[in-house]
C-alpha atoms as a PDB file:
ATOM      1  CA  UNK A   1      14.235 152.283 -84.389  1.00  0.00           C
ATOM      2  CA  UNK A   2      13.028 155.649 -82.070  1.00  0.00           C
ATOM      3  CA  UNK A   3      13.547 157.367 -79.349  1.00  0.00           C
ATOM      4  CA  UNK A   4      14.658 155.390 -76.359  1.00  0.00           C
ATOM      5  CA  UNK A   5      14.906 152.056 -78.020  1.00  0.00           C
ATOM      6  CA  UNK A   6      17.903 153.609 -80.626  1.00  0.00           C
ATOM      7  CA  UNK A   7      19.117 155.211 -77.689  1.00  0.00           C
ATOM      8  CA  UNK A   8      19.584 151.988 -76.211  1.00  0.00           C
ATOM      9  CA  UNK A   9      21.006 150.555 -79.216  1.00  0.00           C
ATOM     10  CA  UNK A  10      23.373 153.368 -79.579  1.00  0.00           C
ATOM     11  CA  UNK A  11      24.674 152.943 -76.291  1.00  0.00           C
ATOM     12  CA  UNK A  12      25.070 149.337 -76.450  1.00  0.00           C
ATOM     13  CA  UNK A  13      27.118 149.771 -79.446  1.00  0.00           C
ATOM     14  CA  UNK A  14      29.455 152.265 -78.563  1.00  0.00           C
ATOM     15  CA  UNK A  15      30.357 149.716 -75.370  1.00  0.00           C
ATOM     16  CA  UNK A  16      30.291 147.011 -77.865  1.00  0.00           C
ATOM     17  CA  UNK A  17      33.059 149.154 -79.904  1.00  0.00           C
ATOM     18  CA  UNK A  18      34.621 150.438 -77.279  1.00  0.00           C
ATOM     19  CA  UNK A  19      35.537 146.418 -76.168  1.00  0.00           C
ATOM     20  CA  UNK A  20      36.699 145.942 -79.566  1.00  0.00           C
ATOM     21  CA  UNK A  21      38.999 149.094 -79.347  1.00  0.00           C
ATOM     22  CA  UNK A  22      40.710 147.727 -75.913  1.00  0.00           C
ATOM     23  CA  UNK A  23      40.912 144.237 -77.837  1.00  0.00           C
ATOM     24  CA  UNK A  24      42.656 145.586 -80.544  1.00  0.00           C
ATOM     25  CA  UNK A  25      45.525 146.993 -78.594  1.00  0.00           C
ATOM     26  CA  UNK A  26      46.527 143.334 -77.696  1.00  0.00           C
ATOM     27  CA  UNK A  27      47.843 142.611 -81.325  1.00  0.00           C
ATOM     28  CA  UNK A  28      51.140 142.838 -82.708  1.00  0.00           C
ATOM     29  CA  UNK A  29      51.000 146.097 -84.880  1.00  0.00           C
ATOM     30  CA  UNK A  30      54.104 145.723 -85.522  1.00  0.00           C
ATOM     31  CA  UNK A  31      53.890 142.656 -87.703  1.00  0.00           C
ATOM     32  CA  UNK A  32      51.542 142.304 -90.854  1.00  0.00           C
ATOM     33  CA  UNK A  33      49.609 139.792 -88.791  1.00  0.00           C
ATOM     34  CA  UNK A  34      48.832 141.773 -86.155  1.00  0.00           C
ATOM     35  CA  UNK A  35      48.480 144.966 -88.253  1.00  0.00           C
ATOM     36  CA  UNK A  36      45.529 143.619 -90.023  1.00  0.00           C
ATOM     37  CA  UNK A  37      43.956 142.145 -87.091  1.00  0.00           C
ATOM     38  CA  UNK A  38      43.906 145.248 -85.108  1.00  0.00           C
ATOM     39  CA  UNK A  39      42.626 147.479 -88.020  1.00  0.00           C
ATOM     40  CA  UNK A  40      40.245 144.917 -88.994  1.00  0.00           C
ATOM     41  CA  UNK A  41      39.043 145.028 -85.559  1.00  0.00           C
ATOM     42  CA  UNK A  42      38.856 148.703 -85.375  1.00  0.00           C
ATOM     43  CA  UNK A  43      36.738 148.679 -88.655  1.00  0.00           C
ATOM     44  CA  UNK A  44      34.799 146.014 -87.091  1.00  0.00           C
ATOM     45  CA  UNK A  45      33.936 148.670 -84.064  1.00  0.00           C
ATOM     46  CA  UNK A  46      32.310 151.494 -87.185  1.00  0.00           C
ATOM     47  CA  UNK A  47      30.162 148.810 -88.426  1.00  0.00           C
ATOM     48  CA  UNK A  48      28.684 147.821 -85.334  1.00  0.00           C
ATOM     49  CA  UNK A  49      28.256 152.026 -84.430  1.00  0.00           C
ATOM     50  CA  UNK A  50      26.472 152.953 -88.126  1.00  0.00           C
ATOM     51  CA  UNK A  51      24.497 149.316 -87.536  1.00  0.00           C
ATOM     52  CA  UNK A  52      22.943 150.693 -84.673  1.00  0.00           C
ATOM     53  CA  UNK A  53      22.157 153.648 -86.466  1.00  0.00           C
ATOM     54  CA  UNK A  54      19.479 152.093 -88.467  1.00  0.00           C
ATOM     55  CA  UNK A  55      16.346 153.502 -89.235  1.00  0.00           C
ATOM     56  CA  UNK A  56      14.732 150.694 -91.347  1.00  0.00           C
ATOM     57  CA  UNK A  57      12.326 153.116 -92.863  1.00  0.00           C
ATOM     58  CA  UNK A  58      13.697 155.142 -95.285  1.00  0.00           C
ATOM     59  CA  UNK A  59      16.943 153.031 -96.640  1.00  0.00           C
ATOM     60  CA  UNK A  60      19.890 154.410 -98.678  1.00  0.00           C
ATOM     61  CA  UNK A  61      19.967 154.369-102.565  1.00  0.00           C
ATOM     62  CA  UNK A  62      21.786 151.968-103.930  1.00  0.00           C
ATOM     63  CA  UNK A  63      23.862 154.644-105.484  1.00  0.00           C
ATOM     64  CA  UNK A  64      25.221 155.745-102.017  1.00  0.00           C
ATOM     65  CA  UNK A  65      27.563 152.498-102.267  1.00  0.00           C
ATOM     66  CA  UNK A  66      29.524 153.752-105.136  1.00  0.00           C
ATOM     67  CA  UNK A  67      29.218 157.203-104.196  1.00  0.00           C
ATOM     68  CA  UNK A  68      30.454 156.862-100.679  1.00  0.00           C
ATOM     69  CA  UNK A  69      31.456 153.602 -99.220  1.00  0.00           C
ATOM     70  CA  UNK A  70      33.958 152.926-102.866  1.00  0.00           C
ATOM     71  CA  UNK A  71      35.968 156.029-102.600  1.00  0.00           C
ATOM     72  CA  UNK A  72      35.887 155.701 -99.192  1.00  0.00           C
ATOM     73  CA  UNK A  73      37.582 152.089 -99.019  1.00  0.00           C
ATOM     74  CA  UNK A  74      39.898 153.526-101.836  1.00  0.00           C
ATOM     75  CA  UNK A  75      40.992 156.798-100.228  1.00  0.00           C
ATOM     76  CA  UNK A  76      40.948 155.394 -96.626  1.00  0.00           C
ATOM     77  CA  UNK A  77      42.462 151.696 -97.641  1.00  0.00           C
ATOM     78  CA  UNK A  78      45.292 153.235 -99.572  1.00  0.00           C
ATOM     79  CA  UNK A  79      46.631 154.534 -96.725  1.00  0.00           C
ATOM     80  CA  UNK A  80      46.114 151.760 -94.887  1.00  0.00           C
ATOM     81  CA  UNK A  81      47.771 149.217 -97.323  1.00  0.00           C
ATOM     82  CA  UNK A  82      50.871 152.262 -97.355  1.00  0.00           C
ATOM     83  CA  UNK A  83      51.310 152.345 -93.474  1.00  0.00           C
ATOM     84  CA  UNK A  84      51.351 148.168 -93.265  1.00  0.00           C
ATOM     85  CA  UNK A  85      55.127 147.165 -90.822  1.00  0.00           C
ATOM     86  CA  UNK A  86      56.753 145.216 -93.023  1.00  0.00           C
ATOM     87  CA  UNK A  87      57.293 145.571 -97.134  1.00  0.00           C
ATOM     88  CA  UNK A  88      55.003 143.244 -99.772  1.00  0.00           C
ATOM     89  CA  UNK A  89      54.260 143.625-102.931  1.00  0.00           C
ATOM     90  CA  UNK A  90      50.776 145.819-102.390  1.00  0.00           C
ATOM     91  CA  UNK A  91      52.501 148.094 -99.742  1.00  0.00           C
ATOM     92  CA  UNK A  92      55.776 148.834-101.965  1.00  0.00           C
ATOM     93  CA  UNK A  93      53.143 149.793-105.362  1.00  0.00           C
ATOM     94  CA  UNK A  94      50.954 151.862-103.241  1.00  0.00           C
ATOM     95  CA  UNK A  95      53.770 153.583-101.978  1.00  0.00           C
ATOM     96  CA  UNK A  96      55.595 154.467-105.715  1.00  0.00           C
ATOM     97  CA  UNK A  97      52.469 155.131-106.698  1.00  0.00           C
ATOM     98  CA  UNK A  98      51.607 158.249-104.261  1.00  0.00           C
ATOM     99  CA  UNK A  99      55.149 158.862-104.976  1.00  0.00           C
ATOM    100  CA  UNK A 100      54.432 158.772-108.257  1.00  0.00           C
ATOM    101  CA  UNK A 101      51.216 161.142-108.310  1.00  0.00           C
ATOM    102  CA  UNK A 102      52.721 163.671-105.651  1.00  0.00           C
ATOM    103  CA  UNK A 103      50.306 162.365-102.309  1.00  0.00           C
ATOM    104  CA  UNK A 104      53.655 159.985-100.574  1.00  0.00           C
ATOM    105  CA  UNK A 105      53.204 163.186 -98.119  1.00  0.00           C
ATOM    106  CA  UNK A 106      49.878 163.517 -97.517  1.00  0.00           C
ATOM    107  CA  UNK A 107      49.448 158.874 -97.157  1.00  0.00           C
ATOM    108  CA  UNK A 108      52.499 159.639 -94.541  1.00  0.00           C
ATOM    109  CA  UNK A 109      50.890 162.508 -92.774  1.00  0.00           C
ATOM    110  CA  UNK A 110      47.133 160.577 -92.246  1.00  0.00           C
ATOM    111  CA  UNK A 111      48.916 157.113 -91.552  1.00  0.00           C
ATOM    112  CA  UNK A 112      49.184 159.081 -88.119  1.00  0.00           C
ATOM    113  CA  UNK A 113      45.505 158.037 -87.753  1.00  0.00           C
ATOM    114  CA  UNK A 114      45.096 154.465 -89.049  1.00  0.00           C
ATOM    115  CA  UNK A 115      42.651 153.425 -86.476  1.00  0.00           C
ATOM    116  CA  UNK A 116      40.055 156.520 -87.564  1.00  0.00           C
ATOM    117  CA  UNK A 117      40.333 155.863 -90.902  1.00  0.00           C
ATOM    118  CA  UNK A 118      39.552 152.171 -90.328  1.00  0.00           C
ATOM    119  CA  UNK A 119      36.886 152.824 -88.274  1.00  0.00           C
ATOM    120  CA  UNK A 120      35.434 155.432 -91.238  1.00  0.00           C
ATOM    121  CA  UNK A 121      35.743 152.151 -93.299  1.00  0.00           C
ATOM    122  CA  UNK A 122      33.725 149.965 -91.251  1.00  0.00           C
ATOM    123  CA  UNK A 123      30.966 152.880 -89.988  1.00  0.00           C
ATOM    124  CA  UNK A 124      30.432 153.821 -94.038  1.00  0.00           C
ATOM    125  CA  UNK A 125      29.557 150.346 -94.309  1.00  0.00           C
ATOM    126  CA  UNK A 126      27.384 150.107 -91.812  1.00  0.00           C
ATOM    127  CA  UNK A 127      25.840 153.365 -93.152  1.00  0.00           C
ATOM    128  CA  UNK A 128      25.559 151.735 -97.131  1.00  0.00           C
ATOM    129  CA  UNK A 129      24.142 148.480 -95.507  1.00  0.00           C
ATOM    130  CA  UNK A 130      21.091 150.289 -94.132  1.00  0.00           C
ATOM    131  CA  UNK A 131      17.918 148.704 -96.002  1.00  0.00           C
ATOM    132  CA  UNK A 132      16.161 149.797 -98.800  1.00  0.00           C
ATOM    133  CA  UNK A 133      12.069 150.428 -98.109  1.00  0.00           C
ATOM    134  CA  UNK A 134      10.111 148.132 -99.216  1.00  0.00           C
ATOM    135  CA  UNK A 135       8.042 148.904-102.416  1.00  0.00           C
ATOM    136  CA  UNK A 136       4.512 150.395-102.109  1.00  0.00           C
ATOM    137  CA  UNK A 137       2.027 149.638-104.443  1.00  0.00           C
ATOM    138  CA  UNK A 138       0.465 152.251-106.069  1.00  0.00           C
ATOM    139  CA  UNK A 139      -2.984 151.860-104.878  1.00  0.00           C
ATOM    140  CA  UNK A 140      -5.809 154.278-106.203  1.00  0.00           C
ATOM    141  CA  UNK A 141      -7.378 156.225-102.921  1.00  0.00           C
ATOM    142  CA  UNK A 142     -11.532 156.752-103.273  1.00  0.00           C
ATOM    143  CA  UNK A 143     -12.445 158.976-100.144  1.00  0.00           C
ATOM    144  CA  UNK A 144     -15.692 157.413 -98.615  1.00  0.00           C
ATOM    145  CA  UNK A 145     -18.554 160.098 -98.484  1.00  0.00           C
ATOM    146  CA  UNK A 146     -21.807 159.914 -97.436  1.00  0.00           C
ATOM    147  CA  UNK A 147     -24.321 159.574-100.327  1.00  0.00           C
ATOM    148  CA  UNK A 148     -25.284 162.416-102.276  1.00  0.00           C
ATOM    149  CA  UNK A 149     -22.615 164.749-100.092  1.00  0.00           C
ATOM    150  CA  UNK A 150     -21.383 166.202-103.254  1.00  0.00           C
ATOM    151  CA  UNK A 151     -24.493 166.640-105.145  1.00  0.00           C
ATOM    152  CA  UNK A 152     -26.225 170.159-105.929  1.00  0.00           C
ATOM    153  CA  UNK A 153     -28.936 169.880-103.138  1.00  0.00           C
ATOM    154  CA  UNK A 154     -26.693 168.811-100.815  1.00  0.00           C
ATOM    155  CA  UNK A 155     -25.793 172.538-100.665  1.00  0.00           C
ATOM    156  CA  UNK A 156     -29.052 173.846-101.168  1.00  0.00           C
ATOM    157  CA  UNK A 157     -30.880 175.332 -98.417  1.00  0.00           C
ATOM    158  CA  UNK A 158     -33.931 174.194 -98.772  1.00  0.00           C
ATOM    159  CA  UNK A 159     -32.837 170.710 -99.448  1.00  0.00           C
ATOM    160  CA  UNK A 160     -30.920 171.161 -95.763  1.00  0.00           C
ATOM    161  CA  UNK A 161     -33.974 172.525 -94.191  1.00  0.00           C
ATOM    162  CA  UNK A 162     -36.188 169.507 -95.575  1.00  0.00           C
ATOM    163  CA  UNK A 163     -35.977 167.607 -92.713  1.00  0.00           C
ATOM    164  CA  UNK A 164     -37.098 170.380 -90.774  1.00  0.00           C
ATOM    165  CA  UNK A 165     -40.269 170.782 -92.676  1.00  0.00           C
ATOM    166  CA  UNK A 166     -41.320 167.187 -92.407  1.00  0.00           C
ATOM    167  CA  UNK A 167     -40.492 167.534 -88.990  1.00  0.00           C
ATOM    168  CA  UNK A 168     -43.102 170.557 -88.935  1.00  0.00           C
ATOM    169  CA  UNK A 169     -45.637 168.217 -90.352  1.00  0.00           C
ATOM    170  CA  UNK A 170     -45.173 165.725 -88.408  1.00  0.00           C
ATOM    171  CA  UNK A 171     -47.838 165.608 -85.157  1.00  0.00           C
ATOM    172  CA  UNK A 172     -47.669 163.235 -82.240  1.00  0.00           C
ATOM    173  CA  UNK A 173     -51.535 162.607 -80.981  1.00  0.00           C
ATOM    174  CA  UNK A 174     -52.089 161.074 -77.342  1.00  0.00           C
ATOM    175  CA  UNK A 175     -52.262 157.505 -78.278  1.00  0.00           C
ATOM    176  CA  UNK A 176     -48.697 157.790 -79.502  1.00  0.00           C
ATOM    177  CA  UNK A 177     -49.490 157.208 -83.211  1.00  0.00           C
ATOM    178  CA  UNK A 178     -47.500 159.695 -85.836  1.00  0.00           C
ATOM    179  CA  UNK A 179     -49.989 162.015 -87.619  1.00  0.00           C
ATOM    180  CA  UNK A 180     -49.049 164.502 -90.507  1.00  0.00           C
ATOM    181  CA  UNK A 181     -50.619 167.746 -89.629  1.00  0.00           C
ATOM    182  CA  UNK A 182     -53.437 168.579 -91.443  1.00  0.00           C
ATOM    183  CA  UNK A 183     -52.066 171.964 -92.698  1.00  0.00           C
ATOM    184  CA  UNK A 184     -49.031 171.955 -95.134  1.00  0.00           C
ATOM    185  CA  UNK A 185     -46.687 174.517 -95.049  1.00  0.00           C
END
């Protein structure tokens, strides 16, 4: 996409997530039903941002999915799974395990901003799902010249003055008939 028409695309997304932002206040947060729905939701709104992002020319490697959307679901889902209402099995391990490795701090500190770390989620997705250019084939490029336009005499002066000469020779009589002159230069 350019110029105005990714403009346009932008735009409409951004309304697009911002609806899906106002419907996600209408869950339950406060149950696990409701938690997931409205996160989901929220993740939902950074996929359909980073979709309207795309270029469709250039692509991503395929490397940029484990290099940024995997630690990104890890980092930003661990949190997520940590800050869930109510106690399951996934949300109590998560939560000895930051104990464990000295982070239950930091998961409590960013669970302050579960519905940006969602929507990072769902955007790096979007981002990772752009497509890949198709493949070229390697096709061998001749440049057309005129005949003879690299050749020696093409550079020689009195090759380029030839036409010239027979030019000179050449003589028009009344009757209209070509002549060549009788003289010869």
């Amino acid at each position: 996409m350019y110029r105005a028409s990714r403009a346009v695309a932008t735009l409409a997304a951004v309304g697009i997530a911002g609806v899906l932002l106002w419907a996600a206040t209408y869950f339950e947060r406060g149950e696990t039903y409701g938690y997931w729905a409205a996160y989901g939701i929220v993740a939902a709104a950074g996929l359909v941002v980073a979709l309207a992002q795309i270029r469709g020319r250039s692509g991503n490697p395929p490397l940029m999915f484990l290099l940024v959307f995997v630690p990104t679901l890890i980092a930003a889902g661990w949190v997520i799974v940590a800050m869930q209402p109510h106690g399951n099995w996934f949300r109590d391990h998560v939560l000895s395990w930051s104990g464990d490795i000295g982070i239950g701090d930091l998961v409590h500190d960013l669970g302050t901003w579960l519905g940006v770390l969602a929507f990072g989620i769902g955007y790096t997705l979007g981002l990772v799902l752009e497509p890949a250019p198709a493949p070229v084939e390697a096709v061998e490029e001749q440049a057309v010249m005129a005949p003879g336009a690299y050749d020696r005499g093409a550079y020689d002066r009195r090759a380029a003055d030839e036409p010239t000469t027979a030019e000179r020779r050449e003589v028009v009589s009344e009757d209209g008939r070509v002549r060549e002159a009788d003289r010869a230069r």
